[in-house]
Structure formats: structure tokens, C-alpha cells
N, C-alpha and C. Protein backbone atom coordinates (compact mmCIF):
# COMPACT_ATOMS: atom_id res chain seq x y z
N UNK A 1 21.62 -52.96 33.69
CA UNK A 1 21.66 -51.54 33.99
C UNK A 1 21.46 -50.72 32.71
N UNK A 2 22.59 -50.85 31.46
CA UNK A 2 22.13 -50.44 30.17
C UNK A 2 20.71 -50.45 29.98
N UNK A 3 20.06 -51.83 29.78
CA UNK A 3 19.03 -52.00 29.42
C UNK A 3 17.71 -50.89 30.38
N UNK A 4 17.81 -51.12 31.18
CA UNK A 4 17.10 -50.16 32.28
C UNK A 4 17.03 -49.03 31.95
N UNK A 5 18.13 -48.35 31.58
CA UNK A 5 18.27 -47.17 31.43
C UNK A 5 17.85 -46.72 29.69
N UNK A 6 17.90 -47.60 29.08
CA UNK A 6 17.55 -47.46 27.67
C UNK A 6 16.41 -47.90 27.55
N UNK A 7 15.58 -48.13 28.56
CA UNK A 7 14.26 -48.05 28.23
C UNK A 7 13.36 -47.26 29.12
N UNK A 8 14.13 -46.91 30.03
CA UNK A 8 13.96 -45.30 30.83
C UNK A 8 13.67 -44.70 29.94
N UNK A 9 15.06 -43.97 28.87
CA UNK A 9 15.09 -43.24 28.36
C UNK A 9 14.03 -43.32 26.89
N UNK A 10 13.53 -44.45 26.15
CA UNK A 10 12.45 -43.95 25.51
C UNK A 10 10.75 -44.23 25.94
N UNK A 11 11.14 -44.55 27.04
CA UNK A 11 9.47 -44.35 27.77
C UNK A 11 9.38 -42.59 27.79
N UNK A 12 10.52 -41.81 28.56
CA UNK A 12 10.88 -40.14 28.62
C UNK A 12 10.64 -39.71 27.36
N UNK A 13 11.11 -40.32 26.22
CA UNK A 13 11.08 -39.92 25.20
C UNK A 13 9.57 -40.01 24.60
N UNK A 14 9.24 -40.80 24.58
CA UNK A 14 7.87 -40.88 24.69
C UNK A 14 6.60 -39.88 25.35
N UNK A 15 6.71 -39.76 26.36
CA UNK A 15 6.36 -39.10 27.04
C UNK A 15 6.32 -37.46 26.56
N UNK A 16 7.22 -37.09 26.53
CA UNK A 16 7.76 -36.15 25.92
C UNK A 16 6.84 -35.81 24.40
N UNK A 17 6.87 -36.55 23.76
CA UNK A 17 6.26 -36.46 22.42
C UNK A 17 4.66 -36.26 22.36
N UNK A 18 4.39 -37.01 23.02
CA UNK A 18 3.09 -37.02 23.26
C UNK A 18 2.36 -36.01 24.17
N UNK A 19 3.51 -35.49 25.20
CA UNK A 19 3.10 -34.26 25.53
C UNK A 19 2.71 -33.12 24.35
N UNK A 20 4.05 -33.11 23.96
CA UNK A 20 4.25 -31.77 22.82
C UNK A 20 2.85 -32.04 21.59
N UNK A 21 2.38 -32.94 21.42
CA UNK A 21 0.87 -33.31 20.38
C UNK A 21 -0.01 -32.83 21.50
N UNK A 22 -0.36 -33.04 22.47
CA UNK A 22 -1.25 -32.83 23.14
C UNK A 22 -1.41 -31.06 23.90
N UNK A 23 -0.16 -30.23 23.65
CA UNK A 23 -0.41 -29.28 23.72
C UNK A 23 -1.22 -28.41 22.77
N UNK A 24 -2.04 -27.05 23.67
CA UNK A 24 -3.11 -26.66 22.90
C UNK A 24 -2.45 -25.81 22.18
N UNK A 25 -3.60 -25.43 20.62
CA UNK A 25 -3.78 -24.36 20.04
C UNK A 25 -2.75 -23.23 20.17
N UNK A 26 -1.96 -22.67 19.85
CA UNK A 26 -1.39 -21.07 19.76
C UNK A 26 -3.27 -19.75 19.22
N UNK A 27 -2.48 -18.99 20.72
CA UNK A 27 -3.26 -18.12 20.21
C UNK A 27 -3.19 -17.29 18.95
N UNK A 28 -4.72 -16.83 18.69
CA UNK A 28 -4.33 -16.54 17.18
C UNK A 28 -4.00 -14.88 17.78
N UNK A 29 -4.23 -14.30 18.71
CA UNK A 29 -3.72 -13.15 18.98
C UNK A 29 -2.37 -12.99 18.69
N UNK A 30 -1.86 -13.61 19.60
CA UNK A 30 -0.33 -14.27 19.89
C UNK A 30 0.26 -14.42 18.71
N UNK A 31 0.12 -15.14 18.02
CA UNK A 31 0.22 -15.67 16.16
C UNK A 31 0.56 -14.26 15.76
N UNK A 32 -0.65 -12.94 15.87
CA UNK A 32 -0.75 -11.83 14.66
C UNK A 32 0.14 -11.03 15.42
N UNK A 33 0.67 -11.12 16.92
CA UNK A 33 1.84 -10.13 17.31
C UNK A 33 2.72 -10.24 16.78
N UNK A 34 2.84 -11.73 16.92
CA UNK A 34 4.37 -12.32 16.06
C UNK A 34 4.40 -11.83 14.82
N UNK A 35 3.46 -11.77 13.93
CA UNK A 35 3.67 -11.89 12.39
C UNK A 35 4.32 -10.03 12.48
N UNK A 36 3.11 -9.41 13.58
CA UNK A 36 3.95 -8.38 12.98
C UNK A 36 4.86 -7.39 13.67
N UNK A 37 5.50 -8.16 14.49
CA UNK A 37 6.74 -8.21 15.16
C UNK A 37 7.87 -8.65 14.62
N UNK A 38 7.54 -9.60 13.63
CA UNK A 38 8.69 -10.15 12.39
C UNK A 38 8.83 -9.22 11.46
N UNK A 39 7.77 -8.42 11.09
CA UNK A 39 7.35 -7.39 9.93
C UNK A 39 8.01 -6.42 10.44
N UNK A 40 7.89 -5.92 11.29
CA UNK A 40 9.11 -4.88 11.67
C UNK A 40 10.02 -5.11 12.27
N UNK A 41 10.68 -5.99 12.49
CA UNK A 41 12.14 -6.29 12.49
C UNK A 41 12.30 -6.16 10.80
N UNK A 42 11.77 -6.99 9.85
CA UNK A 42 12.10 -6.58 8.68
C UNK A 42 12.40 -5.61 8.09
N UNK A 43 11.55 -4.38 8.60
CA UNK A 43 11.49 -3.10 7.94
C UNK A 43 12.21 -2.64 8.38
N UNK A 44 12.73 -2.96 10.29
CA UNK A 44 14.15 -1.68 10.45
C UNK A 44 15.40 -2.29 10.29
N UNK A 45 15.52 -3.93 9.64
CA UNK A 45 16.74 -3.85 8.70
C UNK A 45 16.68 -3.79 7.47
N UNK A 46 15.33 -2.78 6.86
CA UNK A 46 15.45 -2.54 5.42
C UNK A 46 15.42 -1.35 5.16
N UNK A 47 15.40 -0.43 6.61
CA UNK A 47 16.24 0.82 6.74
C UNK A 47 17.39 1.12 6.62
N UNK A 48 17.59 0.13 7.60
CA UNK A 48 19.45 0.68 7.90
C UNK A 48 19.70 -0.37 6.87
N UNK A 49 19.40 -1.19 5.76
CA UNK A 49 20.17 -1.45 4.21
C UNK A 49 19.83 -0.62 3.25
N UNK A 50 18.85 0.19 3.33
CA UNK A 50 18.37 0.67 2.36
C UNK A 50 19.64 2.39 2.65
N UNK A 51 19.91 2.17 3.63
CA UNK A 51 20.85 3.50 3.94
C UNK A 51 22.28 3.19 3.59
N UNK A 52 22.47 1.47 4.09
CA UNK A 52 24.05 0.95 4.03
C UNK A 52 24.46 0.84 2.22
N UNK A 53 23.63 0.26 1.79
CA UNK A 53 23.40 -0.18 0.51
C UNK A 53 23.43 0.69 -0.62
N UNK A 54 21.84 1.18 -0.82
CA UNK A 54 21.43 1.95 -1.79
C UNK A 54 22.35 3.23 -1.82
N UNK A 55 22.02 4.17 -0.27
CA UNK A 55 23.08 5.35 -0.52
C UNK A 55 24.41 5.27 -0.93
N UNK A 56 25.41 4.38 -1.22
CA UNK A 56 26.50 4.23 -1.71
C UNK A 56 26.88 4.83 -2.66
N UNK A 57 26.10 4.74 -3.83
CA UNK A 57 26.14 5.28 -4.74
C UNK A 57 24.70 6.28 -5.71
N UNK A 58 23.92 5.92 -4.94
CA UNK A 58 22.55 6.92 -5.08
C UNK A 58 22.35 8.32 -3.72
N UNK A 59 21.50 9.32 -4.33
CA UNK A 59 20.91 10.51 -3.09
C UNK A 59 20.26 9.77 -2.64
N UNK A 60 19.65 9.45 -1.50
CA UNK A 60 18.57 9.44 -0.66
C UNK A 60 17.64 9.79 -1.00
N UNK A 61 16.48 9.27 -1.47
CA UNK A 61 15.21 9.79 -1.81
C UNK A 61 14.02 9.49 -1.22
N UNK A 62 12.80 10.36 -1.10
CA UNK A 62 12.06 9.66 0.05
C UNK A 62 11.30 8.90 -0.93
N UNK A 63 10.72 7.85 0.53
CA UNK A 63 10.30 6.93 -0.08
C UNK A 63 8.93 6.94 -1.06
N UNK A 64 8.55 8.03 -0.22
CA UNK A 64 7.13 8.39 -0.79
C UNK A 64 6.96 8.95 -2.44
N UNK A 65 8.80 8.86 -3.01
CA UNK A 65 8.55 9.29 -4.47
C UNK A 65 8.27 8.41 -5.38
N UNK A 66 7.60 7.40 -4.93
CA UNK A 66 7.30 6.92 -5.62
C UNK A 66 6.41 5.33 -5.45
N UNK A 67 5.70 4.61 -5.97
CA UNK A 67 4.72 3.88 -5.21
C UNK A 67 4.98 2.64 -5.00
N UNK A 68 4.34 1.40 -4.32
CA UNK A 68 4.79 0.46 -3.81
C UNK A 68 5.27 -0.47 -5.10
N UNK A 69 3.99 -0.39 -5.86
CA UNK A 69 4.70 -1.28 -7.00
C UNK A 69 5.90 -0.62 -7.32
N UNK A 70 6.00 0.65 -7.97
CA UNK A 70 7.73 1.14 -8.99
C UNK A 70 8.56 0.77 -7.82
N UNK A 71 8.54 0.94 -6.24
CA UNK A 71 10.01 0.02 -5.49
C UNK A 71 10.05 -1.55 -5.76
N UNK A 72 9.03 -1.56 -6.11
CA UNK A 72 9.24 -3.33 -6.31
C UNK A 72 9.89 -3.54 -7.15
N UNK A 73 9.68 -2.96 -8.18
CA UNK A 73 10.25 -3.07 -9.93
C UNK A 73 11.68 -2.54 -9.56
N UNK A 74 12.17 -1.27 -9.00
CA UNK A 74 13.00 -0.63 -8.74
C UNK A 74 13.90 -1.80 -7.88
N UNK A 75 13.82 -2.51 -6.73
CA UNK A 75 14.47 -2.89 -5.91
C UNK A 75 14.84 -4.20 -6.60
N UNK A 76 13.71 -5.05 -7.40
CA UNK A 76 14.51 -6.20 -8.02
C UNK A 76 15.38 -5.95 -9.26
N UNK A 77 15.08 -4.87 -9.91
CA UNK A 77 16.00 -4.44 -10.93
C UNK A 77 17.74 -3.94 -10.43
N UNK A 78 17.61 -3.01 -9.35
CA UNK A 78 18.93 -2.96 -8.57
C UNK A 78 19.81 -4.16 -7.73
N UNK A 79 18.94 -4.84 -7.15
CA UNK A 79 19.26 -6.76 -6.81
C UNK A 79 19.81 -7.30 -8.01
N UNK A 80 19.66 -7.13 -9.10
CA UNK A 80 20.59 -7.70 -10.02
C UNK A 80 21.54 -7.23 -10.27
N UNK A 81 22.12 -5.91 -10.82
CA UNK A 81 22.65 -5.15 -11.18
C UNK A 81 23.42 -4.55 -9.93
N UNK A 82 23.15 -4.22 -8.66
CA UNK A 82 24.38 -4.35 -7.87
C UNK A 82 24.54 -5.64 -7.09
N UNK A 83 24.25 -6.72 -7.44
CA UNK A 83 24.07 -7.97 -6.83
C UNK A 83 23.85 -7.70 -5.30
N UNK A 84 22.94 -7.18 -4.74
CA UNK A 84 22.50 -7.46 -3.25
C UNK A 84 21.98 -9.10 -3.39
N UNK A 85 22.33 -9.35 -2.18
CA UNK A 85 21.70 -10.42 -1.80
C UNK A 85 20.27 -10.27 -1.43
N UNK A 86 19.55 -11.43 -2.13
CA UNK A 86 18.37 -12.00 -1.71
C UNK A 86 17.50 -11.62 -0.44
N UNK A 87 17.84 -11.81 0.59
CA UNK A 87 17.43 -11.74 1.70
C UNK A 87 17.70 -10.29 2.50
N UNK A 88 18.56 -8.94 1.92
CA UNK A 88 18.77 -7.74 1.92
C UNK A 88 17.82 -7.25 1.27
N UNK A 89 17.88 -7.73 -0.16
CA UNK A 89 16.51 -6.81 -1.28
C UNK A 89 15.26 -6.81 -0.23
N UNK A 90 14.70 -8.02 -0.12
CA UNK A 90 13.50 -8.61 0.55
C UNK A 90 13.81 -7.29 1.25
N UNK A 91 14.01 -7.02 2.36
CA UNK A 91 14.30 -6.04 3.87
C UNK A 91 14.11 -5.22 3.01
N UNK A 92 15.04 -4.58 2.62
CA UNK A 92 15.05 -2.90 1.31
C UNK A 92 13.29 -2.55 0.92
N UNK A 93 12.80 -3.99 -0.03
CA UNK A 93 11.64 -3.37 -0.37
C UNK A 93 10.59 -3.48 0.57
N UNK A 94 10.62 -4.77 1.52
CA UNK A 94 9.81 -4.44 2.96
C UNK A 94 9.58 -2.66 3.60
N UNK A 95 10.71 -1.93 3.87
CA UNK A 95 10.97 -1.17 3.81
C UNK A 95 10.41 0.29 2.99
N UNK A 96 10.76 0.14 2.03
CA UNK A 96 10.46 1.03 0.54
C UNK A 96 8.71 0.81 0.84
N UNK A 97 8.43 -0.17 0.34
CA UNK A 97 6.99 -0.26 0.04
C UNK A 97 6.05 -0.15 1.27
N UNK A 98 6.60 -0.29 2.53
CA UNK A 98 5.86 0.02 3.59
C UNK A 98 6.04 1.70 3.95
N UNK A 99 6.88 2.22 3.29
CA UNK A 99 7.07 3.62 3.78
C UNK A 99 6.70 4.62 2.76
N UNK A 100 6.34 3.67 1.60
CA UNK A 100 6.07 4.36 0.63
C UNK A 100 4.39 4.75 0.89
N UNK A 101 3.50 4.18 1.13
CA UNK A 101 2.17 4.08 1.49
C UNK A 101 1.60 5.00 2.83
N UNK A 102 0.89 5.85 2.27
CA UNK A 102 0.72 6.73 3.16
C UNK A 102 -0.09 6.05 3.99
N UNK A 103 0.02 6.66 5.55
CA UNK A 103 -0.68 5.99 6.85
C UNK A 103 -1.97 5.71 6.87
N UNK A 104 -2.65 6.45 6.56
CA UNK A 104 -4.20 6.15 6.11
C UNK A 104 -4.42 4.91 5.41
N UNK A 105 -3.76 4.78 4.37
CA UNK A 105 -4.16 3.04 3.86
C UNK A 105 -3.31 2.14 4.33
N UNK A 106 -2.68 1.86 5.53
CA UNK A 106 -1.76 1.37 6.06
C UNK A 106 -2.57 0.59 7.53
N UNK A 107 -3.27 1.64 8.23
CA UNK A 107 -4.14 1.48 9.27
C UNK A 107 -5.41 1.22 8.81
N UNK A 108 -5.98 1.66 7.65
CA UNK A 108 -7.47 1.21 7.54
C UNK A 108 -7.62 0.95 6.09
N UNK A 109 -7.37 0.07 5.43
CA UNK A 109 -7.24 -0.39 4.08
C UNK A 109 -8.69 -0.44 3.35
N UNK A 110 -9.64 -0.69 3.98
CA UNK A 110 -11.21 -0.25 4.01
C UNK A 110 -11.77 0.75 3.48
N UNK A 111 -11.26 1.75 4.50
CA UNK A 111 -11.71 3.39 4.11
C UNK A 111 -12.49 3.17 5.14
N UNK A 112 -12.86 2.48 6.12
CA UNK A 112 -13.59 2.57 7.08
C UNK A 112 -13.61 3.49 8.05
């Protein structure tokens, strides 16, 4: 009965595996929703850190004072110095540097 059943179970197992290889392709549509469906989840928790966080002890400043690179420089220089964590900064300058960039080169990076 053991035996039966333990070789039930990796024939299933089997099966199983070889399904999951034999499934097709991800769409690449599908793929670029996701990516930037992850991208903004990023950015609206690098809002509300960039509000929890930064305003603590800084004004609020918009983002636009200044450009994507100086938040970069700006946000890893404050990641040290108020020790944010790693994975907060990331969000913060996701954030910063996406809001810093006016819409026009945001939607058509071309000039098209």
C-alpha cells in the first residue's frame, strides 16, 4: 500500500513538473503591466515615506526643486546619516526622481 502510494505520488509529481516546463511563454504585454504596476506601488510607498520620514525633521519641498540626479545624491546621502533603511531610500528616491521629471519626458523620452 505504502509502496503504491509512493509511487503514485512521484509519477503526480512528475507530471506536475513537466507540466509547469511545458507551459507557454508569459506575455510580454503582461510582463510590461507588471513591471509597471510594481513601479508604482513603489512610488506610492515612496510618498507616504518620503512624508513619514523626510518631513520629520525637514519642510516639504517639491520635488521638482530639484533634478533626478541631486535626489539621488540627496537621498543616499540622508540614508546614511538618518539611517533609513535600504529598501525605504530605494521607495523615497523612486518617488523623488519620478516626480521630479516633468511629464513630457516621462511619456515621450524621444521628443517624438
Amino acid at each position: 500500500m505504502f509502496r503504491t502510494l509512493f509511487i503514485t505520488g512521484v509519477v503526480l509529481a512528475a507530471g506536475s513538473s513537466s507540466a509547469a516546463l511545458a507551459q507557454p511563454a508569459p506575455d510580454p504585454a503582461a510582463q510590461a503591466r507588471a513591471a509597471e504596476d510594481a513601479l508604482a506601488d513603489q512610488i506610492g510607498r515612496g510618498a507616504e515615506a518620503w512624508v513619514d520620514t523626510c518631513a520629520r525633521c525637514h519642510n516639504m519641498r517639491s520635488p521638482t526643486e530639484m533634478s533626478p540626479e541631486d535626489w539621488d545624491m540627496t537621498v543616499n546621502h540622508m540614508r546614511v546619516r538618518a539611517n533609513i533603511p535600504g529598501d525605504l531610500a530605494e521607495d523615497i528616491k523612486a518617488f523623488l526622481m519620478m516626480s521630479s521629471t516633468p511629464i513630457e519626458e516621462t511619456e515621450n523620452p524621444d521628443g517624438n
